[in-house]
C-alpha atoms as a PDB file:
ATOM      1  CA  UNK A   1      34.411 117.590 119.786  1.00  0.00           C
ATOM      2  CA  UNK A   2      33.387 116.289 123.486  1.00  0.00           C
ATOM      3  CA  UNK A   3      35.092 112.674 122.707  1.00  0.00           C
ATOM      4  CA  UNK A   4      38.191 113.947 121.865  1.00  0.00           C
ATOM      5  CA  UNK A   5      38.309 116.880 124.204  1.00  0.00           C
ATOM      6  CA  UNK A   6      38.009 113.776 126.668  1.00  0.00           C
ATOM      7  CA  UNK A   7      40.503 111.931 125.312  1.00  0.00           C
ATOM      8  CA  UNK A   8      43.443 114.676 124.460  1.00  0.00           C
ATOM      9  CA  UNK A   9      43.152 115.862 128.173  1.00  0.00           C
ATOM     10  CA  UNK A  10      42.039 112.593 129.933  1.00  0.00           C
ATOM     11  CA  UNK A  11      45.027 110.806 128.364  1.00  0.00           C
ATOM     12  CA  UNK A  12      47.762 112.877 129.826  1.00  0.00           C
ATOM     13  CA  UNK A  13      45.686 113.219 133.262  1.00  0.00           C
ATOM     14  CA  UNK A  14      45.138 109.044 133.030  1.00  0.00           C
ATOM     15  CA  UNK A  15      48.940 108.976 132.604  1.00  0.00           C
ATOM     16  CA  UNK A  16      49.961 111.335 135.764  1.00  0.00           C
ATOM     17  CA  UNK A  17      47.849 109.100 137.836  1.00  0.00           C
ATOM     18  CA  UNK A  18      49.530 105.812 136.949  1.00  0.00           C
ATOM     19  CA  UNK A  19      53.000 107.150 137.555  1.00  0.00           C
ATOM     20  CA  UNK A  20      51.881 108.724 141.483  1.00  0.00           C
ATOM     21  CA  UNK A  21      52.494 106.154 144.327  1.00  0.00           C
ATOM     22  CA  UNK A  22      50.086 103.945 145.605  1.00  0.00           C
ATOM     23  CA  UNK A  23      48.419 106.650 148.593  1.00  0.00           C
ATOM     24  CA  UNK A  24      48.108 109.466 146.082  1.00  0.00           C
ATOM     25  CA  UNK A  25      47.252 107.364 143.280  1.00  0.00           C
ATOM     26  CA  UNK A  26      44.054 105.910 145.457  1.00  0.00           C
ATOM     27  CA  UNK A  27      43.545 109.554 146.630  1.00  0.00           C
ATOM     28  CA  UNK A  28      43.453 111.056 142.497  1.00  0.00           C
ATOM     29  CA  UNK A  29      41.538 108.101 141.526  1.00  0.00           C
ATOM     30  CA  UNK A  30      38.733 108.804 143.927  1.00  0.00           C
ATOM     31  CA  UNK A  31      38.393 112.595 143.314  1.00  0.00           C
ATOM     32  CA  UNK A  32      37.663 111.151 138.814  1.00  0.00           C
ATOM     33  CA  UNK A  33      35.026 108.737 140.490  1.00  0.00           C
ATOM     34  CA  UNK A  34      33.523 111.592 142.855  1.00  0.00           C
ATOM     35  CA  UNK A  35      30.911 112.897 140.145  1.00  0.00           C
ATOM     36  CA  UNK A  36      29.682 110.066 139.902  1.00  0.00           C
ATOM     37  CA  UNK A  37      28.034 110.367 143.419  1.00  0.00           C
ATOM     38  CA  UNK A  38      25.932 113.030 142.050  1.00  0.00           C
ATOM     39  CA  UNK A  39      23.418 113.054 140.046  1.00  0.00           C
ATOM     40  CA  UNK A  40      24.025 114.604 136.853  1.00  0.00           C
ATOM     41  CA  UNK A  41      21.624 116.491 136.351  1.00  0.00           C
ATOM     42  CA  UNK A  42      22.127 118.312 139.374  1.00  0.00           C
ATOM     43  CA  UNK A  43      25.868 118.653 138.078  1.00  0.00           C
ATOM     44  CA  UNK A  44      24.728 120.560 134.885  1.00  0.00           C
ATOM     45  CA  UNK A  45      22.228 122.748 137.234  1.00  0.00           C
ATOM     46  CA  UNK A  46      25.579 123.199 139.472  1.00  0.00           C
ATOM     47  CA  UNK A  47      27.489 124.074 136.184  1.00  0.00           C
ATOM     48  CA  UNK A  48      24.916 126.282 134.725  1.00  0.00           C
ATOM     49  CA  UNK A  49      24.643 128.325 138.048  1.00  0.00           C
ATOM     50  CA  UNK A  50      28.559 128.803 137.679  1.00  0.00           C
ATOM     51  CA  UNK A  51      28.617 129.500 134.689  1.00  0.00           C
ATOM     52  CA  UNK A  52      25.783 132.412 134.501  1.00  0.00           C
ATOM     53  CA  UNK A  53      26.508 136.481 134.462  1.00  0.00           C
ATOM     54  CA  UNK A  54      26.736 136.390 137.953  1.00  0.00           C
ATOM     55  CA  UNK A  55      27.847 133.100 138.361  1.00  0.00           C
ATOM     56  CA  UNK A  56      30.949 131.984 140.761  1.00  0.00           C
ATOM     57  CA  UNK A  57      33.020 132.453 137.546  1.00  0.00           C
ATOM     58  CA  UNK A  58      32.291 135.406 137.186  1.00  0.00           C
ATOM     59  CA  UNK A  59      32.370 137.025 139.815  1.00  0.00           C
ATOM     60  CA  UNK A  60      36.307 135.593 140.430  1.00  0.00           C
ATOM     61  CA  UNK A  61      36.781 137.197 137.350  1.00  0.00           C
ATOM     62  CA  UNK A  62      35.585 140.134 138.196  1.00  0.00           C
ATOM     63  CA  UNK A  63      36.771 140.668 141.567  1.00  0.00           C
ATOM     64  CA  UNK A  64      40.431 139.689 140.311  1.00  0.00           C
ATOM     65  CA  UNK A  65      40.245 142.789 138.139  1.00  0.00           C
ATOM     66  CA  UNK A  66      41.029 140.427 135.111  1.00  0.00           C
ATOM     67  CA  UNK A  67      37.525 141.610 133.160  1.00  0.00           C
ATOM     68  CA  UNK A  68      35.823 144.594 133.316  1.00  0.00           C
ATOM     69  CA  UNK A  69      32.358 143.026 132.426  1.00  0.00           C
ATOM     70  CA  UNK A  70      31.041 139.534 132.720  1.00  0.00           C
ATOM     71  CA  UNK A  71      32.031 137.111 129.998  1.00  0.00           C
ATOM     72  CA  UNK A  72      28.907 135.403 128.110  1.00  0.00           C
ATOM     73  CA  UNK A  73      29.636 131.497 128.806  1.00  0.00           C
ATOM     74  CA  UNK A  74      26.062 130.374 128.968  1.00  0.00           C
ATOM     75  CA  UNK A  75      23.434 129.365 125.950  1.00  0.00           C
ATOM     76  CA  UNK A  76      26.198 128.807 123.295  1.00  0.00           C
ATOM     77  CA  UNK A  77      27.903 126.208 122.101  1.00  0.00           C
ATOM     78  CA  UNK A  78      30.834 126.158 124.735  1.00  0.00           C
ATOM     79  CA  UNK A  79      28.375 125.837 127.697  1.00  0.00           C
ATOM     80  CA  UNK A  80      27.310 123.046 125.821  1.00  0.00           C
ATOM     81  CA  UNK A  81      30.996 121.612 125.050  1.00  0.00           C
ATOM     82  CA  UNK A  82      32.322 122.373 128.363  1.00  0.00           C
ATOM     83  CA  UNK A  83      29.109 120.517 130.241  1.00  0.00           C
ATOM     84  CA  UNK A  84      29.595 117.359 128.325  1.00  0.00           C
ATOM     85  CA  UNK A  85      33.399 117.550 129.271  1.00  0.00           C
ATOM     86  CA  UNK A  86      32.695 117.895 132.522  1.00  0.00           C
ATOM     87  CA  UNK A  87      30.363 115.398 132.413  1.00  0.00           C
ATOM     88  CA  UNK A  88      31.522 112.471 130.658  1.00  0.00           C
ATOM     89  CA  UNK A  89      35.662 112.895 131.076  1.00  0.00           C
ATOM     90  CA  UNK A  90      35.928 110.361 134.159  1.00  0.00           C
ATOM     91  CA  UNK A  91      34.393 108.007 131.618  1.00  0.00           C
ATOM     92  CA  UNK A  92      37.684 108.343 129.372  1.00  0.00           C
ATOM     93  CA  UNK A  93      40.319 108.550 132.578  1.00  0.00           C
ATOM     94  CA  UNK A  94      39.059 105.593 134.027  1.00  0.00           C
ATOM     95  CA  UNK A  95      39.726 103.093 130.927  1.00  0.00           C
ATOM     96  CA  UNK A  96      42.744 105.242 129.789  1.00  0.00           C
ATOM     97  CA  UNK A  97      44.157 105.108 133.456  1.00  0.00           C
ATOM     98  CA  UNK A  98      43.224 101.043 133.599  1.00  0.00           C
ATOM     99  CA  UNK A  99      45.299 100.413 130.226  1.00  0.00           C
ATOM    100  CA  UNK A 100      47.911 102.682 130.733  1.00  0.00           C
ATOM    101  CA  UNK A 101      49.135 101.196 134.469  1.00  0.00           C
ATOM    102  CA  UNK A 102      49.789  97.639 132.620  1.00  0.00           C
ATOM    103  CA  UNK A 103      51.925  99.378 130.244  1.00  0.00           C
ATOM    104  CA  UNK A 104      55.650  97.874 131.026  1.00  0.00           C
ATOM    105  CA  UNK A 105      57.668 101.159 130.926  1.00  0.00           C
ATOM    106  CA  UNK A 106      60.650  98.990 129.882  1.00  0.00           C
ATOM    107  CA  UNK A 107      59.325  99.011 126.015  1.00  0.00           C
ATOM    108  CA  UNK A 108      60.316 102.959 126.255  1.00  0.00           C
ATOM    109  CA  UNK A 109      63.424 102.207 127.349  1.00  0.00           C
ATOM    110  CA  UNK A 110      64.445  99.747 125.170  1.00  0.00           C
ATOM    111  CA  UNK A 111      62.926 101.930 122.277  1.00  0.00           C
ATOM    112  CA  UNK A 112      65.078 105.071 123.625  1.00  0.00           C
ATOM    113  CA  UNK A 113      67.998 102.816 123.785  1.00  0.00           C
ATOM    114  CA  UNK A 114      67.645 102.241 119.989  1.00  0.00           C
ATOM    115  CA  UNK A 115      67.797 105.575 118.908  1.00  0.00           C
ATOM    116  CA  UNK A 116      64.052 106.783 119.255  1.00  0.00           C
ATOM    117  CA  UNK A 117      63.006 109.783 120.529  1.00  0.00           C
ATOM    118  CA  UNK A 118      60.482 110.304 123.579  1.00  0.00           C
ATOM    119  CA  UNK A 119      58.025 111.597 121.002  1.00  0.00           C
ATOM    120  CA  UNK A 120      58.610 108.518 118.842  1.00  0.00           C
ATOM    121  CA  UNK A 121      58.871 105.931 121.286  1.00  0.00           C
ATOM    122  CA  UNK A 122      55.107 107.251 122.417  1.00  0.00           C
ATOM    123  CA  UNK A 123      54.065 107.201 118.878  1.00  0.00           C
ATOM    124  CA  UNK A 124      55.376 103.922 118.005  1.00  0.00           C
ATOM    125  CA  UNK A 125      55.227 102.040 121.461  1.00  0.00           C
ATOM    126  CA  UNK A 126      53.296 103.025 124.267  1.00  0.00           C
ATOM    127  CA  UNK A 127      50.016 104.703 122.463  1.00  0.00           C
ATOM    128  CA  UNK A 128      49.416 101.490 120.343  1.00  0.00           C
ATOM    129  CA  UNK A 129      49.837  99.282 123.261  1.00  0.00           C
ATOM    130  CA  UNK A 130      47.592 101.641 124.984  1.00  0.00           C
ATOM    131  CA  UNK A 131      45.076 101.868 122.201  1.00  0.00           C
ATOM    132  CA  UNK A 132      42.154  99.567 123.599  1.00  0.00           C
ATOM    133  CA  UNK A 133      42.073 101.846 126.638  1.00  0.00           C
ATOM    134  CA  UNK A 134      41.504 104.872 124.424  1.00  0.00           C
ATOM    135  CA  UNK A 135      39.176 103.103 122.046  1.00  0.00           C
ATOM    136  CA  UNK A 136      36.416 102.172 125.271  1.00  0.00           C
ATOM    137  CA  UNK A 137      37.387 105.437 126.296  1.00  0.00           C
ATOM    138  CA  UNK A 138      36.216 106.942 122.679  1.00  0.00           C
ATOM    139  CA  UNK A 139      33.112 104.257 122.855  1.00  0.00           C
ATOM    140  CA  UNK A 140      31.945 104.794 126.661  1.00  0.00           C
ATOM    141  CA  UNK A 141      32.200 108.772 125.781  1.00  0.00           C
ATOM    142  CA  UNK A 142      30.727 109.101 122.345  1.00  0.00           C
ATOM    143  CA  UNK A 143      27.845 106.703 122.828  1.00  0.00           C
ATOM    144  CA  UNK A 144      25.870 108.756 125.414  1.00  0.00           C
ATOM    145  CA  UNK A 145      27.101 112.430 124.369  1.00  0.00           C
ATOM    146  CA  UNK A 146      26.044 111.859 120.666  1.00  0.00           C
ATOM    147  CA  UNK A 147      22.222 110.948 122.312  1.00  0.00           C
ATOM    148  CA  UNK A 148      22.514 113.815 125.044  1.00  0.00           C
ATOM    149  CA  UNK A 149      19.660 116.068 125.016  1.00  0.00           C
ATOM    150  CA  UNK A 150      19.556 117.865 128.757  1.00  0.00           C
ATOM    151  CA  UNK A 151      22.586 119.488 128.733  1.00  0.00           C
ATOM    152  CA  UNK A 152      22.499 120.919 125.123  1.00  0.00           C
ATOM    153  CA  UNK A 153      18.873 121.936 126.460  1.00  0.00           C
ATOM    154  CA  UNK A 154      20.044 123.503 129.746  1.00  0.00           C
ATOM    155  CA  UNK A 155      23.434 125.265 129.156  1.00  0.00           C
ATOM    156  CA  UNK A 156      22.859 125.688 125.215  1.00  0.00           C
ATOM    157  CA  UNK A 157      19.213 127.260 125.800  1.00  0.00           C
ATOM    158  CA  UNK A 158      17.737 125.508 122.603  1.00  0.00           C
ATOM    159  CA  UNK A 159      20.263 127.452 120.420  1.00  0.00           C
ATOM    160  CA  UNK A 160      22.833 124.322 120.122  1.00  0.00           C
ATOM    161  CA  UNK A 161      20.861 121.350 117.720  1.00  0.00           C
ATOM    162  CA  UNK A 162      22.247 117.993 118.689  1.00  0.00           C
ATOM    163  CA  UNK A 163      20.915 114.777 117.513  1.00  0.00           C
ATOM    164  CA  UNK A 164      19.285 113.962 120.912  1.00  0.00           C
ATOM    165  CA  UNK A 165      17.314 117.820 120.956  1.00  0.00           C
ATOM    166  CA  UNK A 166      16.003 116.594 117.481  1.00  0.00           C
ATOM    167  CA  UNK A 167      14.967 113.961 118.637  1.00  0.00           C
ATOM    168  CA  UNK A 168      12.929 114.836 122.071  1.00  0.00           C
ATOM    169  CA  UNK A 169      11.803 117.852 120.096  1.00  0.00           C
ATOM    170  CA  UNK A 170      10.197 115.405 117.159  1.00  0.00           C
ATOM    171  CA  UNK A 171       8.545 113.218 119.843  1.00  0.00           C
ATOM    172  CA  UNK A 172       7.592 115.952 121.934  1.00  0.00           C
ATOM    173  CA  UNK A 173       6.503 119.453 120.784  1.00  0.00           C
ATOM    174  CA  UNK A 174       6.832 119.088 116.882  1.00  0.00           C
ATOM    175  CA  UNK A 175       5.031 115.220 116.976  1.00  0.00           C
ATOM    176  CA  UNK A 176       6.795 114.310 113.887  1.00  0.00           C
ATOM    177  CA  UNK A 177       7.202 110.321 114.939  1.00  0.00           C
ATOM    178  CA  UNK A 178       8.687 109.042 111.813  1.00  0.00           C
ATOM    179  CA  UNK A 179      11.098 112.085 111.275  1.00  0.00           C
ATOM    180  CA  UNK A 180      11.891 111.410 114.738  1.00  0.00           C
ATOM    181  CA  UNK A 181      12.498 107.329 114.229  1.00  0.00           C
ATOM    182  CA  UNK A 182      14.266 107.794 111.264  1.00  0.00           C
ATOM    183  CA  UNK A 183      16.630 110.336 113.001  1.00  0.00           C
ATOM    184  CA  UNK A 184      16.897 107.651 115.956  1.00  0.00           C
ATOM    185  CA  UNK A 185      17.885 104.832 113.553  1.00  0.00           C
ATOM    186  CA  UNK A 186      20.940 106.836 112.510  1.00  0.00           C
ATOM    187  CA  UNK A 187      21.763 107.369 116.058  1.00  0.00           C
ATOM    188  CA  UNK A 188      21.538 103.980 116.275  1.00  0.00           C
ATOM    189  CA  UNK A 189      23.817 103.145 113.675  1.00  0.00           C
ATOM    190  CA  UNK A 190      26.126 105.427 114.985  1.00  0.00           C
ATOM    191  CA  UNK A 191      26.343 103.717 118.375  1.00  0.00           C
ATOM    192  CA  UNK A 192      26.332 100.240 116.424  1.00  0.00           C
ATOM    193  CA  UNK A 193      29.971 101.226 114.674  1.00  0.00           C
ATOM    194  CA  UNK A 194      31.170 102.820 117.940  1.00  0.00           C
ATOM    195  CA  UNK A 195      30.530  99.684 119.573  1.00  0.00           C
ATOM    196  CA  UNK A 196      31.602  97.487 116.735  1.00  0.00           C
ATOM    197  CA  UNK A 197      35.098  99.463 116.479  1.00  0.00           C
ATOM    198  CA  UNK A 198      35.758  98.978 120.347  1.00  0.00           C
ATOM    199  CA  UNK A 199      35.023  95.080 119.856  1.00  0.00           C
ATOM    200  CA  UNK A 200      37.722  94.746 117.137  1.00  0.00           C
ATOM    201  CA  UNK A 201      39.900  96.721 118.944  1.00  0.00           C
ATOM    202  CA  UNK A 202      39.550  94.196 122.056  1.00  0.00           C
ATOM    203  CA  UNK A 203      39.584  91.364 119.645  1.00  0.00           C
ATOM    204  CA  UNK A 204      43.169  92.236 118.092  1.00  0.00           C
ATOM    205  CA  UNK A 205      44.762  93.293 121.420  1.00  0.00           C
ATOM    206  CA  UNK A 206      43.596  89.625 122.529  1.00  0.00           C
ATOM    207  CA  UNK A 207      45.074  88.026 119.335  1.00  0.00           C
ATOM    208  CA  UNK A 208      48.096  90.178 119.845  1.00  0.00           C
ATOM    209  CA  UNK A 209      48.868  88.935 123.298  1.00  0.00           C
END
């Protein structure tokens, strides 16, 4: 759910970038890389705070007269959704962004000029041209949120299982090793075919150029 949260809203935000000029193109590309000058953990303890009872959310809520009572956003499964978003979706803009700006706009063009559509000409031109992009984008995303144990641990509040709590919970409190290796083997596995598919992918855009 993370990876292609990333993807359905980092693709459209990748493609507003590429079609700003060059100042506030620079200026939108530095405020994805920002995060990344913060440690994430101190992010999720940033996004936790915001998100609790009488968090910043909250309270804007509240004082806008738009809820009568606080909303529950933290321990569930959409703290733990929207932390990983947060997170990890400058991993999908970036490669998105990178293989969307070589895109020649042209192709839609000519495709419009032969009777497609805008919706079609996307379909049929500029997201399969586009496709490596979002397939490191789907790789670099899913490979560390499928292992991620902190923030399921911090906003979910133990209640959301992921394969990375199982993990540092068999290793840790329950001491279950091989439960816990056999577990990481098929989180290894799943990173092997993430990896494999984005290695294809670069293969056959190589082949096709």
């Amino acid at each position: 759910m993370v990876t292609l949260a990333c993807i359905v809203l980092g693709y459209p935000l990748a493609y507003y970038i590429s079609k700003r000029d060059a100042r506030r193109r620079d200026a939108l590309l530095l405020l994805v890389i920002i995060p990344f000058w913060t440690n994430f953990l101190v992010r999720t303890y940033a996004l936790k705070s915001a998100l609790a009872t009488d968090g910043l959310i909250n309270s804007l809520l509240v004082s806008s007269h738009l809820i009568n009572q606080p909303l529950n956003m933290l321990f569930n499964e959409f703290a733990v959704i929207l932390g990983l978003w947060y997170g990890y979706i400058p991993f999908a803009v970036l490669p998105m962004y990178a293989s969307i700006e070589k895109f020649d706009y042209s192709l839609m063009e000519a495709a419009a000029d032969l009777g497609a559509n805008t919706r079609r000409a996307f379909l049929r031109v500029m997201l399969p041209m586009t496709l490596p992009g979002v397939v490191a984008a789907f790789v670099l995303v899913f490979v560390p949120v499928v292992g991620a144990f902190i923030t399921p641990d911090l906003l979910g509040g133990g209640k959301v299982e992921m394969i990375g709590t199982l993990i540092n919970r068999q290793f840790g409190v329950a001491r279950n090793w091989p439960f816990g290796s056999a577990i990481s083997f098929i989180l290894m596995l799943l990173v092997l075919i993430g990896v494999t598919a984005y290695f294809r992918s670069g293969g056959e855009s190589r082949r096709a150029l």
